[in-house]
Protein backbone atom coordinates (compact mmCIF):
# COMPACT_ATOMS: atom_id res chain seq x y z
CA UNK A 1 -15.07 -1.50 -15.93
CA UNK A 2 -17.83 0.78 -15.07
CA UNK A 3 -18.90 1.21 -11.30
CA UNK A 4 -21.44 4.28 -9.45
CA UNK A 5 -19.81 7.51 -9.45
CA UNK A 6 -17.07 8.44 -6.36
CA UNK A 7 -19.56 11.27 -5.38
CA UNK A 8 -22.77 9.00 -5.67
CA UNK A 9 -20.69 6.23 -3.48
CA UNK A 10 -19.14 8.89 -1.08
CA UNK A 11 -22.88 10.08 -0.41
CA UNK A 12 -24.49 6.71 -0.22
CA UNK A 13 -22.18 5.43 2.33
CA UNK A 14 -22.20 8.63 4.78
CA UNK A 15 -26.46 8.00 4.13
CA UNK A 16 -26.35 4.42 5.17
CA UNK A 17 -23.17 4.31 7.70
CA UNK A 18 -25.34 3.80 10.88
CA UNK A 19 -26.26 0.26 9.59
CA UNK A 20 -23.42 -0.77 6.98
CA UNK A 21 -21.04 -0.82 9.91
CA UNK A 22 -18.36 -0.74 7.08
CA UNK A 23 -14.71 -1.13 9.75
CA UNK A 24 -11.11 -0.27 8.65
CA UNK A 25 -9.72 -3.19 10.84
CA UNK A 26 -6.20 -1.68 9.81
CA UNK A 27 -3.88 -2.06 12.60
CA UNK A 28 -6.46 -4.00 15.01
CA UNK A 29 -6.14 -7.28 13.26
CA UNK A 30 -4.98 -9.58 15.71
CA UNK A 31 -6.64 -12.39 18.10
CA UNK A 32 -5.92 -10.68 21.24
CA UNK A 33 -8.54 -8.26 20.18
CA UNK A 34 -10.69 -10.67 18.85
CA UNK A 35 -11.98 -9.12 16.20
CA UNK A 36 -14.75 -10.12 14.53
CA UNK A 37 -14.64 -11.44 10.50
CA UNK A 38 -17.05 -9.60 7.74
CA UNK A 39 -18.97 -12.44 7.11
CA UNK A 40 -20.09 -12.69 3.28
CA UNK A 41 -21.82 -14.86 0.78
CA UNK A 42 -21.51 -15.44 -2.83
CA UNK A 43 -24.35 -16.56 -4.53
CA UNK A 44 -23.98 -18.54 -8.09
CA UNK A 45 -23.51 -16.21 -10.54
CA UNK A 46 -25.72 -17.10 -13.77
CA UNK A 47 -26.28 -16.01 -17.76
CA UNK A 48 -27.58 -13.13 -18.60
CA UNK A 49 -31.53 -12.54 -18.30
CA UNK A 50 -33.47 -14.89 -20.18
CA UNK A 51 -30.36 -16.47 -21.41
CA UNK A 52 -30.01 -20.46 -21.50
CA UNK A 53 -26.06 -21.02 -21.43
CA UNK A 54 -24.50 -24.68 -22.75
CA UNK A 55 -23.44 -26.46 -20.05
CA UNK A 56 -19.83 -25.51 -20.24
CA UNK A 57 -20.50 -21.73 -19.74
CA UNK A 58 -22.55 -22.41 -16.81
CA UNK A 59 -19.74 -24.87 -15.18
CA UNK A 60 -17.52 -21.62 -15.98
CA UNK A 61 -19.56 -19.20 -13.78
CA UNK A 62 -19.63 -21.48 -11.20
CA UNK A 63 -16.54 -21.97 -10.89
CA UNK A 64 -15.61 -18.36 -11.27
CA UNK A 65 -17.89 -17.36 -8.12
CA UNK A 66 -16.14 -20.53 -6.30
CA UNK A 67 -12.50 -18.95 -6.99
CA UNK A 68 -14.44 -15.64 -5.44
CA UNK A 69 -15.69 -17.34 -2.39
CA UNK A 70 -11.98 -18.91 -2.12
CA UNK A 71 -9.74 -15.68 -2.56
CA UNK A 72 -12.51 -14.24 0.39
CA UNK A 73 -12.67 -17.16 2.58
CA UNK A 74 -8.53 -17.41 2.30
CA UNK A 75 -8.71 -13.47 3.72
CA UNK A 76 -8.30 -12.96 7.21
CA UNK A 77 -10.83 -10.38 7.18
CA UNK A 78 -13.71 -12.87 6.07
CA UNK A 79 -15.60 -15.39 7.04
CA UNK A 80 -18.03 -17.38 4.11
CA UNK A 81 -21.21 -18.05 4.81
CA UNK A 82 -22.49 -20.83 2.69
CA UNK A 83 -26.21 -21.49 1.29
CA UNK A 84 -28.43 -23.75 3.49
CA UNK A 85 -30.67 -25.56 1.15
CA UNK A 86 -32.45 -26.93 4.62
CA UNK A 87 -33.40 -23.24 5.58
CA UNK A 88 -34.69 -22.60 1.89
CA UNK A 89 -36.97 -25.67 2.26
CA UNK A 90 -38.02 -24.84 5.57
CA UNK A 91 -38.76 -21.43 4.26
CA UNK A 92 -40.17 -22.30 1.44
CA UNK A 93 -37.90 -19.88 -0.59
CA UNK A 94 -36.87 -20.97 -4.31
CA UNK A 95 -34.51 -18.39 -4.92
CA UNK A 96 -32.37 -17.53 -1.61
CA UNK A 97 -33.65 -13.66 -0.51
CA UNK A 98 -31.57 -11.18 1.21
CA UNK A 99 -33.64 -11.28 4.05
CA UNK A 100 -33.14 -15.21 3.89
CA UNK A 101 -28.87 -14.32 4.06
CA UNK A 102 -29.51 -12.36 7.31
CA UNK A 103 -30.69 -14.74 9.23
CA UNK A 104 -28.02 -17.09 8.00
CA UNK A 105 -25.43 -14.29 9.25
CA UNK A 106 -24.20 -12.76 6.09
CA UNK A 107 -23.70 -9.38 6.26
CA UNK A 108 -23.35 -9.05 2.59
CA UNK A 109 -23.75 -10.73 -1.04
CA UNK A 110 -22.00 -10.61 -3.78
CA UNK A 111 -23.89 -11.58 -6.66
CA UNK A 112 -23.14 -11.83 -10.43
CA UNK A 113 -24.01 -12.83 -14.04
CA UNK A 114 -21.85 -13.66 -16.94
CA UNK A 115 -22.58 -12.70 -21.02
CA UNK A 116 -20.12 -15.26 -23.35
CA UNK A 117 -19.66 -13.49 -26.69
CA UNK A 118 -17.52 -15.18 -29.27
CA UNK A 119 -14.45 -15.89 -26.31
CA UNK A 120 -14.84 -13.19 -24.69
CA UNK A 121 -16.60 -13.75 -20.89
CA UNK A 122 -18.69 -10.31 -19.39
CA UNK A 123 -19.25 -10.60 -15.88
CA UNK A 124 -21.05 -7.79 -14.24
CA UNK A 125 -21.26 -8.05 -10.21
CA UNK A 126 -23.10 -6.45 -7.07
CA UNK A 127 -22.22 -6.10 -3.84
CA UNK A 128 -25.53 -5.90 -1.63
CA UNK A 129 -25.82 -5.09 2.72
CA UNK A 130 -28.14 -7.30 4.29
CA UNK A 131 -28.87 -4.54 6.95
CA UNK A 132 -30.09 -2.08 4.37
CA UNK A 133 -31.51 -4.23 1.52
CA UNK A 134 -29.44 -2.10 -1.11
CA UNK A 135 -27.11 -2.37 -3.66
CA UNK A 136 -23.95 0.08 -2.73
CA UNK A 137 -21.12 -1.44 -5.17
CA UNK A 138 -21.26 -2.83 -8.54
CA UNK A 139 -18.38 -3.87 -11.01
CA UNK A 140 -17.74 -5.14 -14.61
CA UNK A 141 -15.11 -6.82 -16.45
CA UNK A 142 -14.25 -8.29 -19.45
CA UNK A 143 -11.72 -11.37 -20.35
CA UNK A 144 -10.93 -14.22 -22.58
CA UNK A 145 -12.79 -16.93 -21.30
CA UNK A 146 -9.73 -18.87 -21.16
CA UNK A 147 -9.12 -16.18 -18.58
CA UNK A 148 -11.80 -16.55 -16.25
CA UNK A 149 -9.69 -17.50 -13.11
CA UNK A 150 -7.79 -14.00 -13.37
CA UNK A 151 -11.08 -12.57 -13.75
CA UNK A 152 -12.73 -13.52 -10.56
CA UNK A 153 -9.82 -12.76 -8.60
CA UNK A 154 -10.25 -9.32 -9.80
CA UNK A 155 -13.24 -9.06 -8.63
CA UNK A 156 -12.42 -10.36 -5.03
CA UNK A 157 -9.86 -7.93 -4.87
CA UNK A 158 -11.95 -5.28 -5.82
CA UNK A 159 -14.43 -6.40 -3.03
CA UNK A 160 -11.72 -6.24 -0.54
CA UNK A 161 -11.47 -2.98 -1.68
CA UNK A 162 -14.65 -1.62 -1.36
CA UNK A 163 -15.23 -3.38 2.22
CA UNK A 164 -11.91 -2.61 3.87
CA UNK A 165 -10.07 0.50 1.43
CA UNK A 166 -6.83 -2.45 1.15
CA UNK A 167 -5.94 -3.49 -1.88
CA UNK A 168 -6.19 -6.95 -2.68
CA UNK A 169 -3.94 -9.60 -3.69
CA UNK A 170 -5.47 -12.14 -5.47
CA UNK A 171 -4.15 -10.75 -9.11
CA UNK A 172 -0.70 -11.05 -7.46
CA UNK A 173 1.58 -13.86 -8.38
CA UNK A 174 4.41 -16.44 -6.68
CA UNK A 175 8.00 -16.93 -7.81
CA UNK A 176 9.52 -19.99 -6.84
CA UNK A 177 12.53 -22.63 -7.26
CA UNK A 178 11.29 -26.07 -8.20
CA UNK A 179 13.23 -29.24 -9.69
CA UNK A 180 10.18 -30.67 -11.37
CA UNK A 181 12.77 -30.76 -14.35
CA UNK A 182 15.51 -32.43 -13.06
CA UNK A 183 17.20 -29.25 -12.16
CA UNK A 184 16.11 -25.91 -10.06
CA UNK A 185 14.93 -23.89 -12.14
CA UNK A 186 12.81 -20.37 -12.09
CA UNK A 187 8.66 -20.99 -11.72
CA UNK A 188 5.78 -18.81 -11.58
CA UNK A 189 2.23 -18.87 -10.92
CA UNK A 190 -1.08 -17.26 -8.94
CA UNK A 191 -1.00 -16.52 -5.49
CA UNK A 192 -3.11 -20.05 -5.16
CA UNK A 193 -1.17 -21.97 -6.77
CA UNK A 194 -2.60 -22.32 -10.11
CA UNK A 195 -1.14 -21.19 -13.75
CA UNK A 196 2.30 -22.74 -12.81
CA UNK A 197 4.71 -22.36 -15.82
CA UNK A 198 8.28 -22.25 -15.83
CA UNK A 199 10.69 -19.33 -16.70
CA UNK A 200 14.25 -20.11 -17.01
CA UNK A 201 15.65 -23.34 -18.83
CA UNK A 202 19.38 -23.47 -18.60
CA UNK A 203 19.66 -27.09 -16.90
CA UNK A 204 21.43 -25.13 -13.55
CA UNK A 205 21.14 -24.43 -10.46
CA UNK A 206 19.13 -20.90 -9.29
CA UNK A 207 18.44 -20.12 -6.04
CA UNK A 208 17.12 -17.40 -4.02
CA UNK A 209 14.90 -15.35 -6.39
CA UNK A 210 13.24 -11.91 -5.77
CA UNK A 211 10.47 -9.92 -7.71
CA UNK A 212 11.27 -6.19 -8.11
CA UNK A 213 9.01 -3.46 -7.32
CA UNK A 214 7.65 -3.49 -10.88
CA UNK A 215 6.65 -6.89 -10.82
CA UNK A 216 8.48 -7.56 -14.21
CA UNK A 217 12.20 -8.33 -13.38
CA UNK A 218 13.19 -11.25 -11.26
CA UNK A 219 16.42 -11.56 -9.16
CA UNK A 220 18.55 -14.28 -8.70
CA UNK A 221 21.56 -16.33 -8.26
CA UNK A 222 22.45 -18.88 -10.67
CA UNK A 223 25.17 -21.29 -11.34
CA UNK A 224 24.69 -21.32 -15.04
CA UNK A 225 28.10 -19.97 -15.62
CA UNK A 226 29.85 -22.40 -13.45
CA UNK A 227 30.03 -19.57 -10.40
CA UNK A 228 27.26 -18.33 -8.79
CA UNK A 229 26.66 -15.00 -10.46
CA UNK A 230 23.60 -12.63 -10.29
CA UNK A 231 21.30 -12.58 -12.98
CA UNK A 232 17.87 -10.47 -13.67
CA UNK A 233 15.45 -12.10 -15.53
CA UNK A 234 12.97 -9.78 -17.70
CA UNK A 235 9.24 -11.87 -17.22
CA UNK A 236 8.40 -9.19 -20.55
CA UNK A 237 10.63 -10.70 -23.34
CA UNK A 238 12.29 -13.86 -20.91
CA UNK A 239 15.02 -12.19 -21.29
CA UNK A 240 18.19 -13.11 -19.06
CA UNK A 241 20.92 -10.25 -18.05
CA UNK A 242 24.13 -10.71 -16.01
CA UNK A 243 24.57 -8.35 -13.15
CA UNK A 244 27.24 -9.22 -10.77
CA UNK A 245 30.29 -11.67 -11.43
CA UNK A 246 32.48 -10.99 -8.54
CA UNK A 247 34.82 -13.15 -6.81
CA UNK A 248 33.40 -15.94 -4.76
CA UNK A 249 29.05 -15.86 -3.91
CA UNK A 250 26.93 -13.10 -5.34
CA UNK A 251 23.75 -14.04 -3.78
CA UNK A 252 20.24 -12.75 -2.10
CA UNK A 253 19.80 -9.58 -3.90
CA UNK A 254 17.25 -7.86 -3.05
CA UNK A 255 15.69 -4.32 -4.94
CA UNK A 256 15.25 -1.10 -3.29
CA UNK A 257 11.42 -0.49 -2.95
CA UNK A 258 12.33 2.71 -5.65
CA UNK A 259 13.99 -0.29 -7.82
CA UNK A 260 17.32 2.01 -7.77
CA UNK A 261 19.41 -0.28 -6.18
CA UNK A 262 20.59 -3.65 -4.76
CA UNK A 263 21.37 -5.10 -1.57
CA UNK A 264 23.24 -8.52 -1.44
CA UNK A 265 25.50 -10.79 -0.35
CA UNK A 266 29.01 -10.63 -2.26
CA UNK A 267 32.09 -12.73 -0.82
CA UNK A 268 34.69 -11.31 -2.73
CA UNK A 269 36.40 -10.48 0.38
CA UNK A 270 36.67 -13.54 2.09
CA UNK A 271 33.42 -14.34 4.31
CA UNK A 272 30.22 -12.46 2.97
CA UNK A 273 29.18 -9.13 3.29
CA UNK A 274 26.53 -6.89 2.44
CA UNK A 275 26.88 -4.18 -0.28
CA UNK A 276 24.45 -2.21 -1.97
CA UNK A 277 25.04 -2.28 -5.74
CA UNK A 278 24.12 0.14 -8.54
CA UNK A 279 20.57 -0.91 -10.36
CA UNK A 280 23.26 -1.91 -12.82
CA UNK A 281 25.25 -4.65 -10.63
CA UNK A 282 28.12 -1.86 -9.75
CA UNK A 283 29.32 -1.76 -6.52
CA UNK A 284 27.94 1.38 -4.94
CA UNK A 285 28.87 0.66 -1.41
CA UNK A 286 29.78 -1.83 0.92
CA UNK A 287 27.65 -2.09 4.18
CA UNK A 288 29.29 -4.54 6.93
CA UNK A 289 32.66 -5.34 8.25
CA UNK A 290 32.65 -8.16 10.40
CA UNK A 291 34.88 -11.61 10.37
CA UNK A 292 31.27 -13.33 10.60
CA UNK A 293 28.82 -13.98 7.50
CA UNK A 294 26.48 -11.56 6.52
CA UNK A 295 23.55 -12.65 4.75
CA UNK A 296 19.60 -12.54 4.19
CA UNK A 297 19.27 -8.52 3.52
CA UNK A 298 15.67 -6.92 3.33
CA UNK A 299 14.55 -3.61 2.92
CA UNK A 300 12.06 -1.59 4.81
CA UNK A 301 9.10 -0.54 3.48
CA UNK A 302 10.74 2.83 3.30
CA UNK A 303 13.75 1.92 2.18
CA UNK A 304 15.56 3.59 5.03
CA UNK A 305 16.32 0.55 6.74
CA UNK A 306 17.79 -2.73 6.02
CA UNK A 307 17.22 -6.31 8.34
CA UNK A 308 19.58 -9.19 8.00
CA UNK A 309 21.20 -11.76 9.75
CA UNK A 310 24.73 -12.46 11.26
CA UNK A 311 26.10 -15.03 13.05
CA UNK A 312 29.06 -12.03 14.79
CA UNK A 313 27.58 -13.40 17.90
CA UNK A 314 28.23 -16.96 17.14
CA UNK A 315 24.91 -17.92 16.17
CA UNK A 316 22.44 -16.30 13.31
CA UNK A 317 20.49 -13.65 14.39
CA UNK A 318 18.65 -10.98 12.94
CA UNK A 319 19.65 -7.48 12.91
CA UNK A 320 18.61 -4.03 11.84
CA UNK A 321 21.09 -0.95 10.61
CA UNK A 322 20.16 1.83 8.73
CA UNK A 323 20.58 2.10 4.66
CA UNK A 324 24.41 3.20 4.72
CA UNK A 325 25.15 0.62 7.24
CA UNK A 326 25.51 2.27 10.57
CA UNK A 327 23.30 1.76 13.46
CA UNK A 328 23.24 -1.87 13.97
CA UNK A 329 21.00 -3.09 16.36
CA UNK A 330 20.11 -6.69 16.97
CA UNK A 331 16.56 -7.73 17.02
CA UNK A 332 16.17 -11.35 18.08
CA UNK A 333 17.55 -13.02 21.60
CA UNK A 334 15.18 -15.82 21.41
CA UNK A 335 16.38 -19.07 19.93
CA UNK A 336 20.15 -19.73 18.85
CA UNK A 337 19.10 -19.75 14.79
CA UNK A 338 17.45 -17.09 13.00
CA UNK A 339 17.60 -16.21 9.55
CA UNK A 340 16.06 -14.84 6.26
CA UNK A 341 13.95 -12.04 7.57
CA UNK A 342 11.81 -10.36 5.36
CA UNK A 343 9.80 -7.05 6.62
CA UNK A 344 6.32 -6.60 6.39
CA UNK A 345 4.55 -4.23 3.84
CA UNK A 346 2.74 -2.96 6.96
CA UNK A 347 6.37 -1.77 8.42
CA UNK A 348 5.90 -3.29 12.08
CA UNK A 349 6.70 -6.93 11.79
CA UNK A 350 9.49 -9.20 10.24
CA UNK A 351 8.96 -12.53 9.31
CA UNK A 352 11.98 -15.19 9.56
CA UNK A 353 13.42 -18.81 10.08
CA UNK A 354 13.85 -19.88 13.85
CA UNK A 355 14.88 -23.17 15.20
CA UNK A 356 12.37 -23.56 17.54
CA UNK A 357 12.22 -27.38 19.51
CA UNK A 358 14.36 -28.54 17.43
CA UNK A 359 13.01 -27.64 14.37
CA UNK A 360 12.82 -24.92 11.84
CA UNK A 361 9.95 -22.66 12.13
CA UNK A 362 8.24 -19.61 10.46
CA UNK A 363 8.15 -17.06 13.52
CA UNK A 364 7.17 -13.38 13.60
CA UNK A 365 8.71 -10.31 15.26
CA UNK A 366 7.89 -6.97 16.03
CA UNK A 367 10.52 -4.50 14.98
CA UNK A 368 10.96 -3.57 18.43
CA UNK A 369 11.85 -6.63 19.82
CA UNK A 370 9.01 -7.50 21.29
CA UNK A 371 6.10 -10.08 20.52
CA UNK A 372 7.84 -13.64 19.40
CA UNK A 373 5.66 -15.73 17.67
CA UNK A 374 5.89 -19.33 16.18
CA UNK A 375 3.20 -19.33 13.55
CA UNK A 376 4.02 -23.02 11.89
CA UNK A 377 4.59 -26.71 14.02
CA UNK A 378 4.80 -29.24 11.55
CA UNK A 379 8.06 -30.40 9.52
CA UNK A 380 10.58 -28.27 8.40
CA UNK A 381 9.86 -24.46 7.11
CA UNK A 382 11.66 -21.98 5.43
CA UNK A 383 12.33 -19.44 3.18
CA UNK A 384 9.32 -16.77 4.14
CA UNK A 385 7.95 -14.03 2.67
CA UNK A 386 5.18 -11.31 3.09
CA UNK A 387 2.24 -11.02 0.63
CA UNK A 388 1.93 -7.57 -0.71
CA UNK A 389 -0.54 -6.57 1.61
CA UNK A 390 1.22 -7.92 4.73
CA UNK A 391 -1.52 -10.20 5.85
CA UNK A 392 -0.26 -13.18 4.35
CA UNK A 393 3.23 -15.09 4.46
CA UNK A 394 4.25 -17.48 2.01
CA UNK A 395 7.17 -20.93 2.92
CA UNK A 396 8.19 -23.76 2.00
CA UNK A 397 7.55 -26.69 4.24
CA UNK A 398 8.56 -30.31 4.07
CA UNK A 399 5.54 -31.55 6.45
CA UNK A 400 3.89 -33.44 3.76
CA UNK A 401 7.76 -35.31 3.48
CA UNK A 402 8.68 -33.32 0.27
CA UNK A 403 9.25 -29.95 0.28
CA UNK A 404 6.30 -27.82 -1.12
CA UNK A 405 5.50 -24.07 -1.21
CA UNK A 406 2.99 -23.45 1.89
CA UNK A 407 0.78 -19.98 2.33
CA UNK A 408 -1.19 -18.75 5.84
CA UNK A 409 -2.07 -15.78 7.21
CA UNK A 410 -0.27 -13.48 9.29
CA UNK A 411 -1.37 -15.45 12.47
CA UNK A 412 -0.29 -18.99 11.11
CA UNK A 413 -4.04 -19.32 10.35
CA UNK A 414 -5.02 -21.50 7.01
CA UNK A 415 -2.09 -22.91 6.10
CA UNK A 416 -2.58 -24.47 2.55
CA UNK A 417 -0.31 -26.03 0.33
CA UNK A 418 0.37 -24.26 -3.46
CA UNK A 419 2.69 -26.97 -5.04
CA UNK A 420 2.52 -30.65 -5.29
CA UNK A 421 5.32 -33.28 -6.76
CA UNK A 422 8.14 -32.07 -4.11
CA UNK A 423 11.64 -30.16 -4.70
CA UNK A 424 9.82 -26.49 -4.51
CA UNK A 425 11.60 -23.83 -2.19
CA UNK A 426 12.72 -20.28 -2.56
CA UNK A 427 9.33 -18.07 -2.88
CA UNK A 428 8.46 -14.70 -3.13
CA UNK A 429 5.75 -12.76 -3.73
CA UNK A 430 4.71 -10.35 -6.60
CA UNK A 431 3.19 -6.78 -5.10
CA UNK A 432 2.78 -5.98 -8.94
CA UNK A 433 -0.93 -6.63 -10.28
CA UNK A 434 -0.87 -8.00 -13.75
């Protein structure tokens, strides 16, 4: 991938600042503030000059800028603005100007063309400011054709990048539980839902799966040994490895964000607690001491802390301690059931399950206690997690009367359904970019 020097781009932008208006909306993104979206358009990308493509390469390309426009349009940072043929006609333009995009709103255009040699797919892109009439980002890759969807959401990741500095994450994939087989076995696709294929095989039961922070090993609990064990699966080889066989439940493991250790849920004491383990599946220590049920253990982005929940009050609740288990401090007095937190990349929110009106909702929290917020209302929803960048949450839902794996942004905003055919739970979210 070639793109304009660091220097060249460095330079440019300081030149052109006073009308590129490029923001870093980190930390103000949040409808109180009512900030406003970067509104973009992406034109059709086409063949290289003076090129006439078969039919099938041009349905390709525009596809591939529709999977663009998607991954933008899906970001909270963006709104799409889409072609007006009416305006064209009225203007009496035949090829949309950028001139023509202003006064439609967009505030930049991504344009692109595509060069099909032997099954290979070129696509070289442009990313242009209405306000200044330039060109001040450019990109190109090159993939299978059978690899096209990969492909664009490379390139909308790398847009994100250039308009915000955040890295994108719409080469990051999903791992879920689905019983599409006739048992619940390990899935995995895109973050949008497509590409699903399935991992494990063993005609079980597997729950509760996590990705590690190197995007290649997946943990989980599995029953294919007649006890619910923990097992790491190897997405490199598909290979399968036993890590802990205690006494009783060895379940919700989650890695360190170093990937040097383990925090789960064993019960070979009696009711469960939380223990960190060795990387290996050894006990290294063991974190609570209650007569209640520990469960549902996160990590902080730093790793120094760990959220979970508890019912040592009577009820589940979330609480917070510190990585050798001392400081406990609860964290939610609203609603009498909340569970499976997960913390956000971003390090001030968690994410969790709260029975809210009588049903199970996806609610937020800030790690100080304060700002509650329901973000779903329909059916029952579970099982959340944070996308990599902490803008997104992914859950399972059962509004559509099966249960199906659900994605919105951080605000509840564009909620849209990933899975179809019912019996999918248990996601969570790849930071690791193929």
């Amino acid at each position: 991938m070639k793109k304009m020097p660091l220097l060249t781009i460095a330079v440019f932008l300081i030149a052109t600042f006073a009308f590129a208006q490029v923001e870093d909306y980190y930390g103000r993104l949040d409808p109180r503030y009512g900030f406003e979206e970067i509104k973009i358009a992406v034109e059709r990308f086409t063949g290289k000059e003076n090129t006439r493509l078969p039919v099938e390469d041009s349905v390709i390309l525009v596809r591939l800028a529709e999977i663009i426009r998607n991954d933008l349009d899906f970001s909270p940072f963006y709104e799409i603005i889409e072609l007006d043929t009416f305006y064209m006609r009225h203007m009496e333009l035949k090829v949309m100007t950028l001139l023509g995009w202003k006064h439609l709103g967009a505030q930049y255009i991504v344009k692109g063309a595509g060069e099909f040699t032997g099954d290979d797919l070129t696509i070289k892109y442009s990313l242009h400011s209405t306000r200044s009439g330039l060109e001040f980002a450019r990109g190109k890759f090159r993939s299978p054709v059978s690899n096209y969807r990969r492909l664009a959401h490379k390139i909308a990741d790398e847009i994100i990048y250039y308009l915000t500095g955040d890295e994108g994450i719409f080469d990051t994939r999903v791992c879920f539980i689905s019983n599409r087989t006739g048992n619940k076995e390990l899935f995995l696709c895109d973050y949008d839902g497509a590409g699903i294929h399935q991992l494990t095989g063993n005609g079980s039961i597997n729950i509760s799966p996590s990705i590690a922070p190197d995007g290649q090993k997946i943990l989980y609990t599995s029953y294919m040994s007649g006890d619910p064990y923990l097992y790491q699966y190897d997405s490199r080889d598909g290979s399968v490895n036993l890590l802990a066989a205690y006494p009783g439940i060895n379940s919700a493991a989650r890695a360190s964000p170093d990937g040097k250790e383990i925090i789960c849920a064993l019960s070979r004491d009696g009711n469960a607690e939380l223990y960190l383990l060795h990387r290996s599946g050894r006990i290294k220590r063991r974190l609570t001491y209650t007569a209640s049920i520990e469960s549902s253990p996160c990590w902080s982005p730093t790793g120094s802390e760990i959220a979970f929940s508890s019912d040592r009050t009577g009820t589940p609740q979330i609480y917070i301690m510190d990585r050798d288990g001392i400081n406990v401090r609860r964290l939610t007095y609203i609603g009498n059931y909340n569970d499976s937190p997960d913390w956000s990349p971003k390090g001030s929110n968690i994410v969790f399950v709260s029975r809210v009106r009588g049903r199970f909702n996806i609610c937020t929290i800030d790690v100080t206690g304060d700002n509650f917020r329901v973000l779903t209302n329909k059916g029952g929803n579970e099982n959340p997690h944070w996308s990599p960048d902490g803008n997104h949450v992914i859950f399972s839902s059962t509004r559509t009367g099966s249960k199906e794996i659900f994605i919105m942004d951080r605000f509840g905003n564009e909620q849209k359904r990933l899975t179809t055919g019912g019996g999918n739970s248990n996601p969570a979210w790849s930071g690791y970019k193929r």
